[in-house]
N, C-alpha and C. Protein backbone atom coordinates (compact mmCIF):
# COMPACT_ATOMS: atom_id res chain seq x y z
N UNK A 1 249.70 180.96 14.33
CA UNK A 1 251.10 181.33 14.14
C UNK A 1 251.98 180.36 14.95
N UNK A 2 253.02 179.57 14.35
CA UNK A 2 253.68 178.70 15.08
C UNK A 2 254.63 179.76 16.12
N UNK A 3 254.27 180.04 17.33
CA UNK A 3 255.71 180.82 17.97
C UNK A 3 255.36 181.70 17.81
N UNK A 4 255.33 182.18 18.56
CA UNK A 4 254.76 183.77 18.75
C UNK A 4 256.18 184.19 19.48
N UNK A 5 256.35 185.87 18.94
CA UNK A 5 258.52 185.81 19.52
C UNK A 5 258.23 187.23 19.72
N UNK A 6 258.86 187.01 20.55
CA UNK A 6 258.80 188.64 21.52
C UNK A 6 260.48 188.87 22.05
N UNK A 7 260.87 189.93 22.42
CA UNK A 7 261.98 190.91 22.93
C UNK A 7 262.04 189.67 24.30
N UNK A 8 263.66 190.26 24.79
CA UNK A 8 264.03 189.59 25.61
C UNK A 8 263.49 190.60 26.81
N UNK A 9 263.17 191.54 26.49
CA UNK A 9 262.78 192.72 27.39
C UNK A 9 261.52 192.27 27.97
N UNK A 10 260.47 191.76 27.19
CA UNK A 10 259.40 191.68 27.16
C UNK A 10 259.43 190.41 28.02
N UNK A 11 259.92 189.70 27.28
CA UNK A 11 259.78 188.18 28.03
C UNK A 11 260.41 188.38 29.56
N UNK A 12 261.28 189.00 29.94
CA UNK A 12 262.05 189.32 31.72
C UNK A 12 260.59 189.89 32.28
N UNK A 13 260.07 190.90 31.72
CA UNK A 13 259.05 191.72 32.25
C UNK A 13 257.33 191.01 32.75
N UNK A 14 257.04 189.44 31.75
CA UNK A 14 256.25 188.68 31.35
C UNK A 14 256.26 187.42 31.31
N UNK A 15 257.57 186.68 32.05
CA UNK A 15 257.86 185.23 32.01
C UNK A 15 256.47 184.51 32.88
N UNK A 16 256.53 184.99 33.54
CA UNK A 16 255.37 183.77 34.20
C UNK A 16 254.33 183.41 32.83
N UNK A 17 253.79 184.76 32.88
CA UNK A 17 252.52 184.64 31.85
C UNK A 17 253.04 183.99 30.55
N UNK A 18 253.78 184.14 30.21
CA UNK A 18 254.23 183.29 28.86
C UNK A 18 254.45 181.89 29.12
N UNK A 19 255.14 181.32 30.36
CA UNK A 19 255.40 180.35 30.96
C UNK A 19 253.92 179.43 30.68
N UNK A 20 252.99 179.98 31.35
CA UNK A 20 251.65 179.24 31.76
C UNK A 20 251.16 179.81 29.86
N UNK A 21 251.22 180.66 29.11
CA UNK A 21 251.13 180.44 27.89
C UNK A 21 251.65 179.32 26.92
N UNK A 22 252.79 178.54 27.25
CA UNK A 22 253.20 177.50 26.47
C UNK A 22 252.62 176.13 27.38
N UNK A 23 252.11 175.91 28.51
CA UNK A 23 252.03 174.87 29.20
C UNK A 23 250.53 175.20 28.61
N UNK A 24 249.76 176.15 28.72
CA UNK A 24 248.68 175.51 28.41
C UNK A 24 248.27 175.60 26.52
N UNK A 25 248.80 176.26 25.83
CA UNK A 25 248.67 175.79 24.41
C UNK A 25 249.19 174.78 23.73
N UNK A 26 250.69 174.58 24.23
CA UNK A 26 251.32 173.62 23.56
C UNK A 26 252.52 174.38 22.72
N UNK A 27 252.17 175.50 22.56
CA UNK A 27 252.86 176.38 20.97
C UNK A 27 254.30 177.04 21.82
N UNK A 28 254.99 177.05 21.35
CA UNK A 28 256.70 177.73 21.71
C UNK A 28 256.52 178.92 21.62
N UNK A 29 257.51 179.53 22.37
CA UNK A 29 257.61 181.42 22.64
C UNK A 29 259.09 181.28 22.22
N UNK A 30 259.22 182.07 20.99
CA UNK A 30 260.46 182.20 20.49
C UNK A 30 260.91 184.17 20.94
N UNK A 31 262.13 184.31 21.71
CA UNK A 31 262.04 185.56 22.88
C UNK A 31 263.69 185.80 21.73
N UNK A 32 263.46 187.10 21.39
CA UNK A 32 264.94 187.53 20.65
C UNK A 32 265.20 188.08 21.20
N UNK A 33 266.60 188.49 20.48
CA UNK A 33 267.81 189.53 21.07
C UNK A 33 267.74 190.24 20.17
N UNK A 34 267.71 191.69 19.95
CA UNK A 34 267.68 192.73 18.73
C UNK A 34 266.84 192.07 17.40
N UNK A 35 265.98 191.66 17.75
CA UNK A 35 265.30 191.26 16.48
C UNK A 35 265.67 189.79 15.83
N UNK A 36 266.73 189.53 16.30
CA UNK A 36 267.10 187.79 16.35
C UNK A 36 266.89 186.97 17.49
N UNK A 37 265.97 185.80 16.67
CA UNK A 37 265.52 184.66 17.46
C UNK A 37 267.27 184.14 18.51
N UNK A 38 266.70 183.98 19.78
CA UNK A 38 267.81 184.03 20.70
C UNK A 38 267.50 182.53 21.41
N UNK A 39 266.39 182.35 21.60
CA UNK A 39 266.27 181.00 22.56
C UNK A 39 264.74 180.83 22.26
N UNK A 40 264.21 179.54 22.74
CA UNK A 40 262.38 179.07 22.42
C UNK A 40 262.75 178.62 23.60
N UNK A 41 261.13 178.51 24.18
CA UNK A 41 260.75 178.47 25.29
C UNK A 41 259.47 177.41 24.81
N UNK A 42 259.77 176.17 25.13
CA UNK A 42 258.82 175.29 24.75
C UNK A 42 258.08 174.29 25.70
N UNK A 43 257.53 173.43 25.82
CA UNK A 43 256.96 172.27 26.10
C UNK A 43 257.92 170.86 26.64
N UNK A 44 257.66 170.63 27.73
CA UNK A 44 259.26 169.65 28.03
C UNK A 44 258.68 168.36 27.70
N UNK A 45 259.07 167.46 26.84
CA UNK A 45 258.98 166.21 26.01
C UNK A 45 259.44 165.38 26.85
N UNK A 46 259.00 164.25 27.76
CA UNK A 46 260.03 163.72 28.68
C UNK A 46 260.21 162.79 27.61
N UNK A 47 261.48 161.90 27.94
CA UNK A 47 262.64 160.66 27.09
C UNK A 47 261.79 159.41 27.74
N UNK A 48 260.99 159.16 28.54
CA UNK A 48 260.05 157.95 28.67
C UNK A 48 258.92 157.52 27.52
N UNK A 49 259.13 159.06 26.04
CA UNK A 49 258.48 158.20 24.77
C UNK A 49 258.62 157.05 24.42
N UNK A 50 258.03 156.29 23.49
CA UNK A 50 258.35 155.07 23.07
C UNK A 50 259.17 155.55 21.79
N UNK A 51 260.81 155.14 21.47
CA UNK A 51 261.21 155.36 20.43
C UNK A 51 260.84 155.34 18.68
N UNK A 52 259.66 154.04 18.78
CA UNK A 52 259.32 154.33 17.54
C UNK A 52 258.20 154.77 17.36
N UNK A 53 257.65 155.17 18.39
CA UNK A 53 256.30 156.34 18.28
C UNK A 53 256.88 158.09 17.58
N UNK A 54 258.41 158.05 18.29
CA UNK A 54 259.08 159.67 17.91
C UNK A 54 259.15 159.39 16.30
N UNK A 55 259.31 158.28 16.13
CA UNK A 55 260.40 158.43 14.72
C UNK A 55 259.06 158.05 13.53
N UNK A 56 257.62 157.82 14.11
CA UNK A 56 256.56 157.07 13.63
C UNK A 56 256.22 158.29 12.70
N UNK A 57 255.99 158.45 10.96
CA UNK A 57 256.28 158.69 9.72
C UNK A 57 257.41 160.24 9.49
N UNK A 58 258.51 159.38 10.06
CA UNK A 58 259.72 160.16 9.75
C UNK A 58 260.64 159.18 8.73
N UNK A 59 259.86 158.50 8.45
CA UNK A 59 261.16 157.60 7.81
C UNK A 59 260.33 157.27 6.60
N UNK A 60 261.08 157.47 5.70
CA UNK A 60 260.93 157.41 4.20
C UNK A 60 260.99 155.89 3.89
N UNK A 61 260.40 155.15 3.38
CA UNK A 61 260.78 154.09 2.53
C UNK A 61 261.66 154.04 1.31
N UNK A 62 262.59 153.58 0.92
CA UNK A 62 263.23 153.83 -0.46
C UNK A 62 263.47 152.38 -0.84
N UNK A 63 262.80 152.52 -2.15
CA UNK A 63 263.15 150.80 -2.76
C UNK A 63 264.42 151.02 -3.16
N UNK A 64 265.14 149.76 -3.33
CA UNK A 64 266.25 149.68 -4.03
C UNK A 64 267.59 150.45 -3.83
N UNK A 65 267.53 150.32 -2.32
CA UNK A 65 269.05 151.17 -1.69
C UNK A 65 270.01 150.68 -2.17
N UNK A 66 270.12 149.59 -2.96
CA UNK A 66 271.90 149.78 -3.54
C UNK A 66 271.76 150.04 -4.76
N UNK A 67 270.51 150.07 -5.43
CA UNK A 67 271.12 151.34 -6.71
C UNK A 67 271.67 152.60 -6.75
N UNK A 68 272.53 152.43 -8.18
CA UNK A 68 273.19 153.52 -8.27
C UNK A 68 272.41 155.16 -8.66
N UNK A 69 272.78 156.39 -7.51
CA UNK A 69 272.16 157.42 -7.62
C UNK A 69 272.61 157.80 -8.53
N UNK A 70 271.40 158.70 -9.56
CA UNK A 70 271.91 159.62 -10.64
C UNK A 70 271.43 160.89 -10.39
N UNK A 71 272.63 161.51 -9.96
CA UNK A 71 272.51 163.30 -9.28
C UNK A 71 273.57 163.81 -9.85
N UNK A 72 273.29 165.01 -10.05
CA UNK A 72 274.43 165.93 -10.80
C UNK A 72 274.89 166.42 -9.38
N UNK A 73 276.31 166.32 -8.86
CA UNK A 73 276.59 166.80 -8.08
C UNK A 73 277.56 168.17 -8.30
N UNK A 74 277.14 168.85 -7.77
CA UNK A 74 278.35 170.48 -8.16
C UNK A 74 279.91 170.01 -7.89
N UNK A 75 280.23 169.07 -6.84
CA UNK A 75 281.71 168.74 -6.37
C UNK A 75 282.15 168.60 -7.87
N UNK A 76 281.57 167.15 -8.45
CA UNK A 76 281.78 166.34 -9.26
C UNK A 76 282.48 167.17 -10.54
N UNK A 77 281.42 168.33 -11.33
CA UNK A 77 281.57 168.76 -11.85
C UNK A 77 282.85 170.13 -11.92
């Protein structure tokens, strides 16, 4: 299960243990407010990545960027 999400009640009552639950799985604790996701509690990513390791297959190739798109757009219409 990506995120396992628990009460904000739960999480005040249980922070450590959830704490040392995301450091050692890896996986986010998503902690709500009345049944809505309120904040994640994740894994700290330091900014000393190599930039194109983050972005390494996020980027689409597209041939032929100055052709013209054919999309029905709702504005248009």
């Amino acid at each position: 299960m990506p995120g396992s999400q628990i009460s904000k009640t739960e999480f005040k009552a249980r922070a450590l243990e959830y704490f040392r639950q995301v450091e050692t799985t890896g996986e986010p604790v998503i902690v709500t407010d009345h049944g809505r996701p309120a904040l994640e509690v994740r894994p700290y990513r330091g900014l000393d990545r190599d930039p194109l390791e983050v972005l390494r297959g996020a980027v689409v190739r597209y041939e032929g960027p100055c052709d013209p798109v054919d999309a029905g757009w709702e504005a248009l219409e």
